[in-house]
C-alpha atoms as a PDB file:
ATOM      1  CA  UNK A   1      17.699   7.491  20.343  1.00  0.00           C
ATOM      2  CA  UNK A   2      14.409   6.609  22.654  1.00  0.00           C
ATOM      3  CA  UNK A   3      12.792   8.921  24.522  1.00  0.00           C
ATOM      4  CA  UNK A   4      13.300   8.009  28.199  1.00  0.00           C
ATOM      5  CA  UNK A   5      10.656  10.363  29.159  1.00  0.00           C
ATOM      6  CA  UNK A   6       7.844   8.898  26.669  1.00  0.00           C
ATOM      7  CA  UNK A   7       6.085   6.166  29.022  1.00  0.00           C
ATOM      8  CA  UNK A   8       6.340   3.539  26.076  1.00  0.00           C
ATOM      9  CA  UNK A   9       9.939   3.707  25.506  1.00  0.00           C
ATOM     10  CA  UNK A  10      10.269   3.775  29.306  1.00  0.00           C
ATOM     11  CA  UNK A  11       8.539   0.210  29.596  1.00  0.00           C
ATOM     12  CA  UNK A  12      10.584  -0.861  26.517  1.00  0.00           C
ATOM     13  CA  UNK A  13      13.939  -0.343  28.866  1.00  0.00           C
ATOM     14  CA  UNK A  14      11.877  -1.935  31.416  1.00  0.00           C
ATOM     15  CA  UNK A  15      10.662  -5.170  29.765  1.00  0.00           C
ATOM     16  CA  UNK A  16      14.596  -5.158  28.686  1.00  0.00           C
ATOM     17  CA  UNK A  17      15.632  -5.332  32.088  1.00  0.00           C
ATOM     18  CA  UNK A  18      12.728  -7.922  32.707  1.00  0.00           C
ATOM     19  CA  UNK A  19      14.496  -9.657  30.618  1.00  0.00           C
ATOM     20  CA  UNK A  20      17.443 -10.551  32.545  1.00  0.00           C
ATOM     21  CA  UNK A  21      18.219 -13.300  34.668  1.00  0.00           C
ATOM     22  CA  UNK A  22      20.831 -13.905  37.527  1.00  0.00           C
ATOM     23  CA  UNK A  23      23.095 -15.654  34.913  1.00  0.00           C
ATOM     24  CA  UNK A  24      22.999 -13.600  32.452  1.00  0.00           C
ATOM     25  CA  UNK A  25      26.679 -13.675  31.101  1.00  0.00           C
ATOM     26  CA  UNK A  26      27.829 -10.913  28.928  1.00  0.00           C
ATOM     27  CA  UNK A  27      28.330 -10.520  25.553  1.00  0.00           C
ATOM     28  CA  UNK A  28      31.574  -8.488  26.325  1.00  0.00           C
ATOM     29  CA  UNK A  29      33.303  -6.857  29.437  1.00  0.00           C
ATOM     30  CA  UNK A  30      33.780  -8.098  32.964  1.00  0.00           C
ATOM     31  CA  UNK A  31      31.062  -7.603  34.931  1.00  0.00           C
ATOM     32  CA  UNK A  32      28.429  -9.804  36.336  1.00  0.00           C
ATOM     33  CA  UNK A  33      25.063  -8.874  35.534  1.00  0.00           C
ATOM     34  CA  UNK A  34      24.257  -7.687  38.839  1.00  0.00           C
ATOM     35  CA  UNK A  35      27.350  -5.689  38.750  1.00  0.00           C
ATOM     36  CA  UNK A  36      25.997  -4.064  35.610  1.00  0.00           C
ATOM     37  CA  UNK A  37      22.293  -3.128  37.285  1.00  0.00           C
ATOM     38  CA  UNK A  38      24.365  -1.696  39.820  1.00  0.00           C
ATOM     39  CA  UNK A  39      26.496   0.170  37.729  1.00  0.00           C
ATOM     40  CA  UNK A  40      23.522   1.701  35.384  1.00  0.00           C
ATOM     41  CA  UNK A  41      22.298   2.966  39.087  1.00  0.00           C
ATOM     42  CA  UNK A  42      25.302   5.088  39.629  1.00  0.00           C
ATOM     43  CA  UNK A  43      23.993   7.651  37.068  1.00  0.00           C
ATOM     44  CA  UNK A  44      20.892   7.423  38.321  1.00  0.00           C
ATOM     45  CA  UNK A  45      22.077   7.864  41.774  1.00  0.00           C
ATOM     46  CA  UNK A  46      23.944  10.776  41.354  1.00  0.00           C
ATOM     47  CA  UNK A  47      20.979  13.077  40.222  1.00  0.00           C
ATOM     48  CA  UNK A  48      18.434  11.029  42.875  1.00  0.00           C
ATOM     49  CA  UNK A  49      20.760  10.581  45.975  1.00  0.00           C
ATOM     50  CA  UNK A  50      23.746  12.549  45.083  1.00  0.00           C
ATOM     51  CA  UNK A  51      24.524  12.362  48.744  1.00  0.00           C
ATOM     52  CA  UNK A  52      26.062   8.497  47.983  1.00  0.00           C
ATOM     53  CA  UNK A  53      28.781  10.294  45.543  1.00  0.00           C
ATOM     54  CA  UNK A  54      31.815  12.255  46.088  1.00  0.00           C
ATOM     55  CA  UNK A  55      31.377  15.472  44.094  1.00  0.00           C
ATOM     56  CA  UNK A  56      34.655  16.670  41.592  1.00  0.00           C
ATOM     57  CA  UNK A  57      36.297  19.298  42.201  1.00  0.00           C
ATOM     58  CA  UNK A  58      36.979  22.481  40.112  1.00  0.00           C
ATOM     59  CA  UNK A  59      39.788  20.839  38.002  1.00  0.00           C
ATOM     60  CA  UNK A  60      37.882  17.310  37.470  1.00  0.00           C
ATOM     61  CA  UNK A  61      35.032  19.615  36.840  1.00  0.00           C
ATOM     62  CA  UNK A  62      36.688  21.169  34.271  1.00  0.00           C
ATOM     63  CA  UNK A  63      38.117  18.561  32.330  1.00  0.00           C
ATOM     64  CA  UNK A  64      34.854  16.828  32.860  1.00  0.00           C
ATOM     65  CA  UNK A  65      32.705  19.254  31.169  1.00  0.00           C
ATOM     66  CA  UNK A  66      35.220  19.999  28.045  1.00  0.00           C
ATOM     67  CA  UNK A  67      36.436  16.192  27.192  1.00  0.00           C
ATOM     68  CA  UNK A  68      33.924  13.742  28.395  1.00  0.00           C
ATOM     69  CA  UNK A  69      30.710  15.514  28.246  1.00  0.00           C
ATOM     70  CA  UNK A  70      30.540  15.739  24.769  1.00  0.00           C
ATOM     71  CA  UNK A  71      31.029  11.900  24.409  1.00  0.00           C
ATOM     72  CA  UNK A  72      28.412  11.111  27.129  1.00  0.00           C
ATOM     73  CA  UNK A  73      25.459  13.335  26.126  1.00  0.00           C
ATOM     74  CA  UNK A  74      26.514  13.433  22.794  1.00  0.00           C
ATOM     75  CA  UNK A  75      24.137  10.954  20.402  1.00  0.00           C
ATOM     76  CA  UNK A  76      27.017   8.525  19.352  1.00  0.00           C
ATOM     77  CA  UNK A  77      26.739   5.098  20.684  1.00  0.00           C
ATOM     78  CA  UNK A  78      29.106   3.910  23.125  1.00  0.00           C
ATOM     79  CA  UNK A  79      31.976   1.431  21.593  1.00  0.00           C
ATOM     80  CA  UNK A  80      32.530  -1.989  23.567  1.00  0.00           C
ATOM     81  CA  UNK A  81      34.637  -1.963  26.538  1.00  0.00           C
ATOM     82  CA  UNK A  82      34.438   1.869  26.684  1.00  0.00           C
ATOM     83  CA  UNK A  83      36.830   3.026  29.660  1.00  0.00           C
ATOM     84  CA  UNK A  84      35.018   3.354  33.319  1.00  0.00           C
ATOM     85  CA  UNK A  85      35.245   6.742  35.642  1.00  0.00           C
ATOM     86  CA  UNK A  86      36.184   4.826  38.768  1.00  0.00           C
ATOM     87  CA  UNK A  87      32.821   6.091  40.709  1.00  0.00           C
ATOM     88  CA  UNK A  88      31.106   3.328  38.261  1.00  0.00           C
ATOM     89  CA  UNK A  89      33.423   0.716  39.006  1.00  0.00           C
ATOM     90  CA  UNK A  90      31.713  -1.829  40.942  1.00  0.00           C
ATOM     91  CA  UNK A  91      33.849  -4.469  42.356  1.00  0.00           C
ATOM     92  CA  UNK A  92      31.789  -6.851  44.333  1.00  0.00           C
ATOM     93  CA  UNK A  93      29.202  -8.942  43.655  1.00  0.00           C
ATOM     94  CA  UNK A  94      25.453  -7.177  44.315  1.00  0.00           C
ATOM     95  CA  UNK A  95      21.845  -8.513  44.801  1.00  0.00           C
ATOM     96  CA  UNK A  96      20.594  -8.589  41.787  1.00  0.00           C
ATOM     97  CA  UNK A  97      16.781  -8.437  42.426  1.00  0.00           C
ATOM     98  CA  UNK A  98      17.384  -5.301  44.834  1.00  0.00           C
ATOM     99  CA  UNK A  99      19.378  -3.536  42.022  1.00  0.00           C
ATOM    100  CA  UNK A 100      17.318  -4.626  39.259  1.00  0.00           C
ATOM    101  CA  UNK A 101      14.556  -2.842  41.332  1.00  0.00           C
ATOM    102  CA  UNK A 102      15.924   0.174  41.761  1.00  0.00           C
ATOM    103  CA  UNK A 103      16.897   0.390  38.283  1.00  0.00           C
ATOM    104  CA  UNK A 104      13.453  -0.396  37.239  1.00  0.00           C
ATOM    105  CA  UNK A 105      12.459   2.742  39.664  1.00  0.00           C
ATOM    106  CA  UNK A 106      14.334   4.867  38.938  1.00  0.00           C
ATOM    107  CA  UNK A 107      13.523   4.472  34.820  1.00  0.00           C
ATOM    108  CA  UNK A 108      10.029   4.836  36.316  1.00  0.00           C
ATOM    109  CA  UNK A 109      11.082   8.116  38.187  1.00  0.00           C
ATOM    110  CA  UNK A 110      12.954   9.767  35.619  1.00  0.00           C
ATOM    111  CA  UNK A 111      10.141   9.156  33.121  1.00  0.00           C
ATOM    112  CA  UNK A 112       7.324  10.467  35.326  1.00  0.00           C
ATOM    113  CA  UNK A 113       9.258  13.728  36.413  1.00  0.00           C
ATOM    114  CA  UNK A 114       9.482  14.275  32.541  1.00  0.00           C
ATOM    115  CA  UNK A 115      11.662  16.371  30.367  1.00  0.00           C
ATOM    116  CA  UNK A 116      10.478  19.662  31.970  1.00  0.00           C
ATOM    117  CA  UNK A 117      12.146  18.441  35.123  1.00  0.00           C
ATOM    118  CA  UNK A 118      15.323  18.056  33.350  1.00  0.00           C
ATOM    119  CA  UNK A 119      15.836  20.853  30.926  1.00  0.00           C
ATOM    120  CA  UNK A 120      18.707  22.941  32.421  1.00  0.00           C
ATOM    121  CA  UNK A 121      18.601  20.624  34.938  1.00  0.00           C
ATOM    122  CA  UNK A 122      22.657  20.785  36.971  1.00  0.00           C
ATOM    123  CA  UNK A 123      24.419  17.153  36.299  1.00  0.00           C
ATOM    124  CA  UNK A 124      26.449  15.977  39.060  1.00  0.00           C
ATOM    125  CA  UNK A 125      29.899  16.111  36.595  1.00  0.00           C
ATOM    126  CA  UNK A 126      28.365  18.328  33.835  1.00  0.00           C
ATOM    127  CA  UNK A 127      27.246  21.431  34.811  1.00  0.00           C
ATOM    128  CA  UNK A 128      23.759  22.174  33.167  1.00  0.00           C
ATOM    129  CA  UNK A 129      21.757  20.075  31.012  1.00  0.00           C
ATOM    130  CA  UNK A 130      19.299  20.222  28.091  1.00  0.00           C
ATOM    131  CA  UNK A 131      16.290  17.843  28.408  1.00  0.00           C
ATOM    132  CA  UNK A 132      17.714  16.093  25.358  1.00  0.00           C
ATOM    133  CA  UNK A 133      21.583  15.750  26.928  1.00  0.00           C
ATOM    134  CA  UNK A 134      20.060  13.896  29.832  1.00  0.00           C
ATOM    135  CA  UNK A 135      18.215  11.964  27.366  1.00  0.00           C
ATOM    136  CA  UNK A 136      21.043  10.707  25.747  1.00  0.00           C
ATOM    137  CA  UNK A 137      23.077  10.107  28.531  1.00  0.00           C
ATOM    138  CA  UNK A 138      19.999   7.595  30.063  1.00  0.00           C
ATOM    139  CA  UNK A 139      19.735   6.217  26.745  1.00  0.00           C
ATOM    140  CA  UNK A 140      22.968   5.315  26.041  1.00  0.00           C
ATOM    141  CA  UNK A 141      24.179   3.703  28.576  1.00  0.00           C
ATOM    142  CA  UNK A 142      20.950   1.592  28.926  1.00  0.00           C
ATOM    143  CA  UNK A 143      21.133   0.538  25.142  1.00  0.00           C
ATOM    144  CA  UNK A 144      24.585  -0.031  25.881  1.00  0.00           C
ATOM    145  CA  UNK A 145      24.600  -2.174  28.863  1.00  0.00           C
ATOM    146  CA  UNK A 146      21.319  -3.924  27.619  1.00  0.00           C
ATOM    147  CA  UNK A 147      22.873  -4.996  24.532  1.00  0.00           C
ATOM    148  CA  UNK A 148      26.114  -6.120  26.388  1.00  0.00           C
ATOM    149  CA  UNK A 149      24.076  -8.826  28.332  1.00  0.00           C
ATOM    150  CA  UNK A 150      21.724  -9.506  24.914  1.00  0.00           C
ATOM    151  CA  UNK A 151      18.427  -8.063  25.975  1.00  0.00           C
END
């Protein structure tokens, strides 16, 4: 699993991203590339500007933390066409340079912050976090929407 906090494995997901073009088409799944950037921001969005999110309650929290947790930090590899909690869903079509940006920046962010900054740091659907369980949530769903669009 890279290191999203190790500047060189940072501008790996980077030049990745760099990568990508407007028409990308994917390898698998429905959505458009820009749909994708924009979905990869969500996570990233709900620990930057958790404000944009709707927060689950005690029950969602709950079943949350005991049955998807484990399969989101967790260092197994996410299978094609995984299933989608509906705040990810993105529906329309998005600018693809602005979310491509903000993607890019928020890589950038996470990776300058460093894994001090996230060690026991409280996920939005989680509860508390080891460095390495934030990790390999960023990881994993970069690898895995990278490779879906074959960059």
């Amino acid at each position: 699993m890279q290191d999203v906090f190790n500047a060189k494995e940072s501008q790996i997901y980077i030049d990745r991203i760099n990568n990508l073009t407007p028409f990308a088409v994917p390898l698998w799944g429905k959505m458009s590339v820009d749909q994708m950037l924009a979905h990869c921001n969500v996570t990233y969005e709900m620990v930057y500007e958790p404000q944009k999110h709707k927060s689950p309650g005690g029950l969602a929290k709950f079943i949350l933390k005991k049955f998807v947790k484990p399969k989101v930090v967790g260092e197994k590899a996410y299978s094609k066409n995984s299933p989608t909690s509906p705040q990810f869903l993105i529906k329309e079509r998005q600018d693809f340079i602005l979310e491509k940006k903000r993607l890019i920046g928020f890589i950038q962010k996470t990776q300058q912050l460093g894994r001090e900054a996230f060690d026991g740091k409280e996920s939005f659907s989680f509860g508390k976090l080891k460095a390495q369980e934030w990790n390999n949530m960023f990881a994993k769903h970069l690898n895995h929407h990278l490779d879906q669009f074959g960059v």
